[in-house]
PDB file of N, CA and C in Angstrom:
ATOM      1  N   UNK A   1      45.916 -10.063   6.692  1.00  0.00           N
ATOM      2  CA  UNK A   1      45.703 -11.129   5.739  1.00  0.00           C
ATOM      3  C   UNK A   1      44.287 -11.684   5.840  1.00  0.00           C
ATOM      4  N   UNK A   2      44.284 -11.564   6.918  1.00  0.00           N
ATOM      5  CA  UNK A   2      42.335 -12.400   7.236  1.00  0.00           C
ATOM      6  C   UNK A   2      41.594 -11.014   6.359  1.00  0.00           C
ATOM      7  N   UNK A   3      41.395  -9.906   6.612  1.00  0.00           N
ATOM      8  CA  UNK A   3      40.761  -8.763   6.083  1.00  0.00           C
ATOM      9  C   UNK A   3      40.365  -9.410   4.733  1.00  0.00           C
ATOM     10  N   UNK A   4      41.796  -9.869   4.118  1.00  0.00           N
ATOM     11  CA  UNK A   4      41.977  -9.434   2.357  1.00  0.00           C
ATOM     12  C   UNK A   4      40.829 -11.252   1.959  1.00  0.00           C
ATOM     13  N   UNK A   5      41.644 -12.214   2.707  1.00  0.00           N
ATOM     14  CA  UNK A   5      40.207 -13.574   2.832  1.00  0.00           C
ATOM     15  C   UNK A   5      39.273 -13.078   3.228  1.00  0.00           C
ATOM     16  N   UNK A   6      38.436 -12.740   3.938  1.00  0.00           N
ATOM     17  CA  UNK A   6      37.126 -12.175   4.148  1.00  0.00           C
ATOM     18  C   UNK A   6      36.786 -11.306   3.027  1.00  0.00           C
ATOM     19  N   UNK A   7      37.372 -10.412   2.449  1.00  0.00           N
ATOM     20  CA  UNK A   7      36.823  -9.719   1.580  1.00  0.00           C
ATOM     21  C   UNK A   7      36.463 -10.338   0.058  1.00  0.00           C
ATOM     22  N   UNK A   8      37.647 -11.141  -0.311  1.00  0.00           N
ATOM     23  CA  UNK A   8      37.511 -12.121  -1.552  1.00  0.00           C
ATOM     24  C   UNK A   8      36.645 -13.097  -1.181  1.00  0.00           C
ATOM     25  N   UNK A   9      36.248 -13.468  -0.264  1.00  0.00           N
ATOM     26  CA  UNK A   9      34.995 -14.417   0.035  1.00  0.00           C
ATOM     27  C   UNK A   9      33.690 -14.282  -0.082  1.00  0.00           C
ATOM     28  N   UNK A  10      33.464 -12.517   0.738  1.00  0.00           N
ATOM     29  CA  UNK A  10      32.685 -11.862   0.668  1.00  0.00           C
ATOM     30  C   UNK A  10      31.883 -11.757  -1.063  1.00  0.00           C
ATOM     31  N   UNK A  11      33.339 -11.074  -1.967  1.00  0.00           N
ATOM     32  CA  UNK A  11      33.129 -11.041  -3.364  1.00  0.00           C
ATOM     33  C   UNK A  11      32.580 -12.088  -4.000  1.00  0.00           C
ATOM     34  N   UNK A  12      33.185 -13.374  -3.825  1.00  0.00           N
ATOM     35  CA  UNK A  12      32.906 -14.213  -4.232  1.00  0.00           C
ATOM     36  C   UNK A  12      31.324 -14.565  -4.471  1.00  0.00           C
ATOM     37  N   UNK A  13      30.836 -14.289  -3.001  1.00  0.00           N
ATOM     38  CA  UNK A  13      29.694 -14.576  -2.879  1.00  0.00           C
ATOM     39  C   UNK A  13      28.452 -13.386  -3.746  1.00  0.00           C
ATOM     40  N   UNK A  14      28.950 -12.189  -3.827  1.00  0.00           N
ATOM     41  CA  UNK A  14      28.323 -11.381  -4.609  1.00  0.00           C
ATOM     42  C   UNK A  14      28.029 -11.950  -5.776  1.00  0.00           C
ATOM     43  N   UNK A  15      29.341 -11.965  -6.349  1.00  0.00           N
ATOM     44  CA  UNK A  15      29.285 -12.451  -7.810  1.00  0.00           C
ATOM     45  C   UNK A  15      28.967 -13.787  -8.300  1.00  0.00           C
ATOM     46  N   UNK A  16      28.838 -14.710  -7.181  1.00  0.00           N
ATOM     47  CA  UNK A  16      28.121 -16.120  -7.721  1.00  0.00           C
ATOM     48  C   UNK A  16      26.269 -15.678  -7.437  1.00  0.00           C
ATOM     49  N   UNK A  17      26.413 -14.510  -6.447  1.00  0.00           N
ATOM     50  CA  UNK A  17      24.666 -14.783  -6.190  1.00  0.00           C
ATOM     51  C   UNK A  17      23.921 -15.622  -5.882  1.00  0.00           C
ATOM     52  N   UNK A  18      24.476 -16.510  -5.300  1.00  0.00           N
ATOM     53  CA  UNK A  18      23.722 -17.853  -4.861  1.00  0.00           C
ATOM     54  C   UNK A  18      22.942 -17.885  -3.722  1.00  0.00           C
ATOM     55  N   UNK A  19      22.212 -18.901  -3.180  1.00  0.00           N
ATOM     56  CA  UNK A  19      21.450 -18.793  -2.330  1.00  0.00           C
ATOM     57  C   UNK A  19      22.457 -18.702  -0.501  1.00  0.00           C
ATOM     58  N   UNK A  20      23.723 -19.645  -1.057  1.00  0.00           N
ATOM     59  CA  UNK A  20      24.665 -19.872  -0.091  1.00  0.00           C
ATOM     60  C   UNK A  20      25.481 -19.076  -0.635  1.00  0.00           C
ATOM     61  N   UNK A  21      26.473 -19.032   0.078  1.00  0.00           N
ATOM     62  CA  UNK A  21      27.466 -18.398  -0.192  1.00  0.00           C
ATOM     63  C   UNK A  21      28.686 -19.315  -0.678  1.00  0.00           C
ATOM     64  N   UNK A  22      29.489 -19.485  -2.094  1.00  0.00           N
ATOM     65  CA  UNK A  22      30.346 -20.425  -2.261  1.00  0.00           C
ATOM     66  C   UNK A  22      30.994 -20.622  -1.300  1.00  0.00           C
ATOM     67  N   UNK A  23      31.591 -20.419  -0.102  1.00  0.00           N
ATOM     68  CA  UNK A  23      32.700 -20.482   0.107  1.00  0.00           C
ATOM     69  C   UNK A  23      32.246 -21.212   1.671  1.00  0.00           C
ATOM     70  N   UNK A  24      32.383 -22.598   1.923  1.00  0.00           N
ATOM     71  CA  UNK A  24      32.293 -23.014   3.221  1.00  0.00           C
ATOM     72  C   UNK A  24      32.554 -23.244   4.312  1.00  0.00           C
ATOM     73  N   UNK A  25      32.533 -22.598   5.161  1.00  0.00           N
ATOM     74  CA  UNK A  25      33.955 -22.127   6.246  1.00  0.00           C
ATOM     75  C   UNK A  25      34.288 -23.781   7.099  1.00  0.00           C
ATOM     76  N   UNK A  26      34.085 -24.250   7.894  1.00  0.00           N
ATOM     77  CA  UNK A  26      34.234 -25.418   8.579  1.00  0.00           C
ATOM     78  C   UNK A  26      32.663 -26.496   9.034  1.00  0.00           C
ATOM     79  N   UNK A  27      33.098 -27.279   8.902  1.00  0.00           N
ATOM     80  CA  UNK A  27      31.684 -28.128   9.026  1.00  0.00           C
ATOM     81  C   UNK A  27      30.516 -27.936   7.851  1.00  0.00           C
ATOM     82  N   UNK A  28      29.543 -27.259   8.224  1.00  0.00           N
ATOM     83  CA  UNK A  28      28.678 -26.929   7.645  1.00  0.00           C
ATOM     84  C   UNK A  28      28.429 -25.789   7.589  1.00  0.00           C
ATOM     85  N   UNK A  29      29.341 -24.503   8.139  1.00  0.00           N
ATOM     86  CA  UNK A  29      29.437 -23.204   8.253  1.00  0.00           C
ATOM     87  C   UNK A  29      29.590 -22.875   6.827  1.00  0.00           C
ATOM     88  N   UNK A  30      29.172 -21.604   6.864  1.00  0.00           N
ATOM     89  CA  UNK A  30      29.389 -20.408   5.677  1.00  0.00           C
ATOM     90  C   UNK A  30      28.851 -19.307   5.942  1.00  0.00           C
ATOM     91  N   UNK A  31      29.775 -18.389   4.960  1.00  0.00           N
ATOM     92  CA  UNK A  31      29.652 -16.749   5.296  1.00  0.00           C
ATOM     93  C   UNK A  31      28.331 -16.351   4.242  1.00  0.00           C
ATOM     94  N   UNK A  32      27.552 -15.603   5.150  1.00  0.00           N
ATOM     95  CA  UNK A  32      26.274 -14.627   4.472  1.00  0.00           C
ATOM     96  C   UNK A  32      26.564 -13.513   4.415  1.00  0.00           C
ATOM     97  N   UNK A  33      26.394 -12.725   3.473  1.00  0.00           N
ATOM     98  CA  UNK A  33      26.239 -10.868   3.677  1.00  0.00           C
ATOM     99  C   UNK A  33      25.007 -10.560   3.553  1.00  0.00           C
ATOM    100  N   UNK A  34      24.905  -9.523   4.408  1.00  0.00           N
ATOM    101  CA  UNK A  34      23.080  -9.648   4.688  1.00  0.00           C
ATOM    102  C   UNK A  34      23.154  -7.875   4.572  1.00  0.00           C
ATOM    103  N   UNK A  35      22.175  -7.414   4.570  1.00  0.00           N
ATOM    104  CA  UNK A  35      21.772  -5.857   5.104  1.00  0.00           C
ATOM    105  C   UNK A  35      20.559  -5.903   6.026  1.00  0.00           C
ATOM    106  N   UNK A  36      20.827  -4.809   7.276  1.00  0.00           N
ATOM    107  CA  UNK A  36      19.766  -4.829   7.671  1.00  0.00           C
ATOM    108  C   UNK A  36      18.411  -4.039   7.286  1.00  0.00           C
ATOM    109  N   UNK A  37      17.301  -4.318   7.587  1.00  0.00           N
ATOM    110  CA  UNK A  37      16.169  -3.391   7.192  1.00  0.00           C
ATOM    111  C   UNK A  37      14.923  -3.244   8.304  1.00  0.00           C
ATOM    112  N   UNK A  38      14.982  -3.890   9.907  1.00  0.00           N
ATOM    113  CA  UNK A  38      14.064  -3.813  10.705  1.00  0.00           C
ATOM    114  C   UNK A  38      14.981  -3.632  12.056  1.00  0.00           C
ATOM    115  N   UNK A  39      15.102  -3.003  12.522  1.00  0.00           N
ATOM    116  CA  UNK A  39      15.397  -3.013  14.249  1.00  0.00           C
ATOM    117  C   UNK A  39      14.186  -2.966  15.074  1.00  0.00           C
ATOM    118  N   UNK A  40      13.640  -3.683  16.117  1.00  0.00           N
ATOM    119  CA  UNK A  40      12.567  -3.462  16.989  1.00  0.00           C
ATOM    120  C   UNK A  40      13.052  -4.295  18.349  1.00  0.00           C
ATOM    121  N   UNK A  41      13.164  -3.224  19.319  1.00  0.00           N
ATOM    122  CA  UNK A  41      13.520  -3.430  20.368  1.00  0.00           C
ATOM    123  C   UNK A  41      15.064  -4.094  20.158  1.00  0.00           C
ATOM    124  N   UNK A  42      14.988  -6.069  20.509  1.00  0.00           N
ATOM    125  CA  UNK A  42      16.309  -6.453  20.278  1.00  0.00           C
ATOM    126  C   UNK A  42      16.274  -7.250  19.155  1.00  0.00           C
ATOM    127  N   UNK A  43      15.261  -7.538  18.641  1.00  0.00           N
ATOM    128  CA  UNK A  43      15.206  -8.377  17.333  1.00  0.00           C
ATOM    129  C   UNK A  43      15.839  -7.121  15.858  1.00  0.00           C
ATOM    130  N   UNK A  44      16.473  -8.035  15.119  1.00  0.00           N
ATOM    131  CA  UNK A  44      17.020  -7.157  14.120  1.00  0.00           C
ATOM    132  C   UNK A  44      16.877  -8.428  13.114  1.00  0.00           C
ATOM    133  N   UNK A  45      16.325  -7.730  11.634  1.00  0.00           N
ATOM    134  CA  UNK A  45      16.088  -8.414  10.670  1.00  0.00           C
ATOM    135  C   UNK A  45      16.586  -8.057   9.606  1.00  0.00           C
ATOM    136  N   UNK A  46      17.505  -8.703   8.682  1.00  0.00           N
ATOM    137  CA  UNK A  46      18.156  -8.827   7.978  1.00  0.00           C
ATOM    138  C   UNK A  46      17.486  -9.384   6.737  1.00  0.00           C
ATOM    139  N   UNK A  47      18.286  -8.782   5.590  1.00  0.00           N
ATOM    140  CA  UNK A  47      17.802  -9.645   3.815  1.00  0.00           C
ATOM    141  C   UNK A  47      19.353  -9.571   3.361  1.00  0.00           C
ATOM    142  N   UNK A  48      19.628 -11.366   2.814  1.00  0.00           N
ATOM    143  CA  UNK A  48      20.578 -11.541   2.189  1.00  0.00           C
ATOM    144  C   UNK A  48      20.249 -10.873   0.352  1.00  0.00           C
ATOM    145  N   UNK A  49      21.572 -11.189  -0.267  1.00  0.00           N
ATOM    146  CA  UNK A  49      21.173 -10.961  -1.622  1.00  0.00           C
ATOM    147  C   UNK A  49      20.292 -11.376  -2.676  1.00  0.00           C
ATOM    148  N   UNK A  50      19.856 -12.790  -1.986  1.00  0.00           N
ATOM    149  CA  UNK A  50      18.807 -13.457  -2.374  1.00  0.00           C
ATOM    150  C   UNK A  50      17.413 -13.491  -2.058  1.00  0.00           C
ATOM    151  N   UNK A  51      17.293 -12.278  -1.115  1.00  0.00           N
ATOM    152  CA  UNK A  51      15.817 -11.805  -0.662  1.00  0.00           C
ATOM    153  C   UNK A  51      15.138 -12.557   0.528  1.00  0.00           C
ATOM    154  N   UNK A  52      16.117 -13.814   1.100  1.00  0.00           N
ATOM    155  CA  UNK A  52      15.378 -14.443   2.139  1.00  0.00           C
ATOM    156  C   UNK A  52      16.231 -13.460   3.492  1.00  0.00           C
ATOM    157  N   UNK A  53      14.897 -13.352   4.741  1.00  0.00           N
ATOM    158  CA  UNK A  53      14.849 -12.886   5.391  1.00  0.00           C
ATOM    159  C   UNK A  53      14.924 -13.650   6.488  1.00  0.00           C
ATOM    160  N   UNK A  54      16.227 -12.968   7.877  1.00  0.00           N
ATOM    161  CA  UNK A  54      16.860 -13.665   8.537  1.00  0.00           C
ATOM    162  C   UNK A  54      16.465 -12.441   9.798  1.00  0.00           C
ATOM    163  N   UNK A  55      16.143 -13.289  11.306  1.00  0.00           N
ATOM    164  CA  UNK A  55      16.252 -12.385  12.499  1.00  0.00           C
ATOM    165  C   UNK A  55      17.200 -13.161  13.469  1.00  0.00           C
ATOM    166  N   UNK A  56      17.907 -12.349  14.192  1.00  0.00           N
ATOM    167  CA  UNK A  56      18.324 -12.537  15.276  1.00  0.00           C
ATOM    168  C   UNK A  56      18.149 -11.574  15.843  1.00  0.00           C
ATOM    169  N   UNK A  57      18.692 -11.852  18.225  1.00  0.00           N
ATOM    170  CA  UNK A  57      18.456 -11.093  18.592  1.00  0.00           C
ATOM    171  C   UNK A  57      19.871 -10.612  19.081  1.00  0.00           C
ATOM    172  N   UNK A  58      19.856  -8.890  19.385  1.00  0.00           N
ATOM    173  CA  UNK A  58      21.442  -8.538  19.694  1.00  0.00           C
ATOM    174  C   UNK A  58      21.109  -6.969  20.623  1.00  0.00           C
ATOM    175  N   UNK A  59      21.608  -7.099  21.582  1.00  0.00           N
ATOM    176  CA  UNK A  59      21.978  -5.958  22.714  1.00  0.00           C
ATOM    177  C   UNK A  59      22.629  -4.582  21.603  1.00  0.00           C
ATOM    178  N   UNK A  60      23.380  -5.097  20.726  1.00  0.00           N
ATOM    179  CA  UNK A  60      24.598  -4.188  19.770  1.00  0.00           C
ATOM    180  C   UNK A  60      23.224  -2.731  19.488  1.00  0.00           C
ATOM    181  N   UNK A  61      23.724  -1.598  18.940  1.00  0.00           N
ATOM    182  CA  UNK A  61      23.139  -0.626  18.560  1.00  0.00           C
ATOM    183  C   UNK A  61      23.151  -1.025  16.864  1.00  0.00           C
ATOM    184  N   UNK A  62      22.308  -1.836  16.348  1.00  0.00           N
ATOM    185  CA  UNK A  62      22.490  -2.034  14.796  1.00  0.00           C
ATOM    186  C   UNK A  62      21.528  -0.440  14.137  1.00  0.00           C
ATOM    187  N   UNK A  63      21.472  -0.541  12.864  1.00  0.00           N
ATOM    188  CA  UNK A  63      20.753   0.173  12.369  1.00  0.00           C
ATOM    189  C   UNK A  63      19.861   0.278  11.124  1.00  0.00           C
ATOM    190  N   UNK A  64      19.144   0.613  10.351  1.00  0.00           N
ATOM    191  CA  UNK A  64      18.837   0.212   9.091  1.00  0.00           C
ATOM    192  C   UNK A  64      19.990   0.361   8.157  1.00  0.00           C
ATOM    193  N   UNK A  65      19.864  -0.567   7.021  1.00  0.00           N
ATOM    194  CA  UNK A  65      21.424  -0.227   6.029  1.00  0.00           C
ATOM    195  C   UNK A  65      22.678  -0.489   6.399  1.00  0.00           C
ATOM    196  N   UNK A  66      22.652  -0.933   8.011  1.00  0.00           N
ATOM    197  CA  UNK A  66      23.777  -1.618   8.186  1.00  0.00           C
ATOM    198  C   UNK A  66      24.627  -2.516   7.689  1.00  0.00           C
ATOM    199  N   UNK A  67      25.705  -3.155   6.809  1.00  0.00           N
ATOM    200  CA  UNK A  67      25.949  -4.077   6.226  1.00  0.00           C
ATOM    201  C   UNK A  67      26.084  -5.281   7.878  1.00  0.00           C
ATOM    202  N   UNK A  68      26.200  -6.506   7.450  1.00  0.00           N
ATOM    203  CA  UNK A  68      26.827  -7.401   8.712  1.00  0.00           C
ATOM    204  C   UNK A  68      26.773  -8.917   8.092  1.00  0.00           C
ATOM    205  N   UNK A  69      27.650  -9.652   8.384  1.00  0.00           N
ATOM    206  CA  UNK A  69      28.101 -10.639   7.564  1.00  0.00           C
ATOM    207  C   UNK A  69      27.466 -11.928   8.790  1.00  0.00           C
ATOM    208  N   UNK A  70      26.844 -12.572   8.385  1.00  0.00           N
ATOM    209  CA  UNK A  70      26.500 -13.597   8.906  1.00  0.00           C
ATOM    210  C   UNK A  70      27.205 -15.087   9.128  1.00  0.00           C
ATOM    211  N   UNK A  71      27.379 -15.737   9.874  1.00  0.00           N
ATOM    212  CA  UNK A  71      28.226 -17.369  10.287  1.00  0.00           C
ATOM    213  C   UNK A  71      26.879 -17.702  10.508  1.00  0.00           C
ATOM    214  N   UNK A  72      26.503 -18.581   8.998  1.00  0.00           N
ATOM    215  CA  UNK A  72      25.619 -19.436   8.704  1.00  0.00           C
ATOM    216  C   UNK A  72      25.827 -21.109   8.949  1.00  0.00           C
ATOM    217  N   UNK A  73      25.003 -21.568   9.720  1.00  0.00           N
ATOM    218  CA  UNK A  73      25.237 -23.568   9.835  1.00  0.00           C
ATOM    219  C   UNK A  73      23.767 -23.679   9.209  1.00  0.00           C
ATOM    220  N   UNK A  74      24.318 -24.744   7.605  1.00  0.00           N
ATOM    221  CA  UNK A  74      23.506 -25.286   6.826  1.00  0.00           C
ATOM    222  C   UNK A  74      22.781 -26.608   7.251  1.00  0.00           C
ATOM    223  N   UNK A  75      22.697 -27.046   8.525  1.00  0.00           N
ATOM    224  CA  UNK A  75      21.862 -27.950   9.187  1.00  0.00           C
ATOM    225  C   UNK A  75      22.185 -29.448   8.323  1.00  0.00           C
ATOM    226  N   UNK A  76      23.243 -29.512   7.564  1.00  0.00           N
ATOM    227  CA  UNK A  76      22.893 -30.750   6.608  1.00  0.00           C
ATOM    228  C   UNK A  76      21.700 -30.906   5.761  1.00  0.00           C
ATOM    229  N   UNK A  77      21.340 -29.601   5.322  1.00  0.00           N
ATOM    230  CA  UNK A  77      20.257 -29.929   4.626  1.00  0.00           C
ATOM    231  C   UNK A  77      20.869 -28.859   3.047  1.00  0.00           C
ATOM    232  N   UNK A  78      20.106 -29.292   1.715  1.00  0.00           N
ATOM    233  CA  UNK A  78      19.961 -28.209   0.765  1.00  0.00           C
ATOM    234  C   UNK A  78      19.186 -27.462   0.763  1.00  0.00           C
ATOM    235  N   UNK A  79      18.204 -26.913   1.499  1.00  0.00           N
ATOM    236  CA  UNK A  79      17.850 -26.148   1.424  1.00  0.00           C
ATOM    237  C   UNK A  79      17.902 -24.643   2.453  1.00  0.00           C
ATOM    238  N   UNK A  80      17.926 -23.783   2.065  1.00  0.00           N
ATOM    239  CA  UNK A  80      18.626 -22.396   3.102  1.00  0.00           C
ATOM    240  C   UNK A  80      17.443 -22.267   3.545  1.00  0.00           C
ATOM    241  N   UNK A  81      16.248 -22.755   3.772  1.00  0.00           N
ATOM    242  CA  UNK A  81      15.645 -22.184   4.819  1.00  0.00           C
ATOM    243  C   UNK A  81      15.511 -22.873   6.254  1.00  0.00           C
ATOM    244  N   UNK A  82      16.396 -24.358   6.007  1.00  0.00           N
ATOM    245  CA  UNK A  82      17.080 -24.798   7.477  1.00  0.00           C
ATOM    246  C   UNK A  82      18.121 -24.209   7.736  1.00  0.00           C
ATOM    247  N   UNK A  83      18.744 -23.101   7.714  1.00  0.00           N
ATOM    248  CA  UNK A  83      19.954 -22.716   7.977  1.00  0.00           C
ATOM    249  C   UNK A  83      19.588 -21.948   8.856  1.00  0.00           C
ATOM    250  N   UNK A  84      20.412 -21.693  10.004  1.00  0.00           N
ATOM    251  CA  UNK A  84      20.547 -20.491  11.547  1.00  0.00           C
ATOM    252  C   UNK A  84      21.776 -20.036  11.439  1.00  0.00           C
ATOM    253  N   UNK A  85      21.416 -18.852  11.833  1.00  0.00           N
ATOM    254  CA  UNK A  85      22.314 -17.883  12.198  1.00  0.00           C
ATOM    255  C   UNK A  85      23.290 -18.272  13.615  1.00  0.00           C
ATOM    256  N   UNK A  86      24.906 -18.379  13.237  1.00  0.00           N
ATOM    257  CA  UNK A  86      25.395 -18.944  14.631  1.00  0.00           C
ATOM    258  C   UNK A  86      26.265 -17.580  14.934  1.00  0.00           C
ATOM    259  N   UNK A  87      26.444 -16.677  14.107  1.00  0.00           N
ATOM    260  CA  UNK A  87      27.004 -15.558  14.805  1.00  0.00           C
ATOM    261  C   UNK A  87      26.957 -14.617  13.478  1.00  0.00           C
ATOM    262  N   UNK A  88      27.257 -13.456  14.611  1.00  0.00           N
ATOM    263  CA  UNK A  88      26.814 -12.100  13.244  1.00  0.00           C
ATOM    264  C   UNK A  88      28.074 -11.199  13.720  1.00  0.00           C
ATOM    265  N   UNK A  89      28.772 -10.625  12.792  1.00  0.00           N
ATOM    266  CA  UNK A  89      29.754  -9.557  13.069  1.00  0.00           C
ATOM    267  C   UNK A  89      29.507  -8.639  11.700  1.00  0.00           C
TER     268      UNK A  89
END
């Protein structure tokens, strides 16, 4: 059941195209879908659908073209370029 919510959330967010993602998980959380496009060393850099560009760092073997969904905290602010990355799966 979580799969089939994650995936309609996921959609959701395609098809609104927004800078956030409609759908706000708890607090100030929300889900990103990102792709990756840089691995170097442990830094890995990511572009959401909206073209802003996100790094974190991760031990994981990522790759280019990887899909990976981001747990975004919107800092209390409107604008997404205060937002951090609080976990990536």
């Amino acid at each position: 059941m979580k799969k089939i919510i994650a995936i309609i959330i996921l959609m959701m967010g395609l098809i609104f195209g927004s800078n956030r993602t409609m759908f706000e998980t708890n607090n100030n959380n929300y889900l990103l879908q990102t792709t990756v496009i840089s691995v170097s060393d442990d830094i890995i850099t990511v572009i959401d659908n909206s073209g802003n560009l996100w790094e974190f760092y991760s031990a994981e073997d990522w790759e280019v073209e990887d899909e990976c969904i981001c747990i975004m905290n919107n800092n209390n602010t409107n604008t997404i370029t205060d937002d951090i990355i609080i976990e990536v799966k």
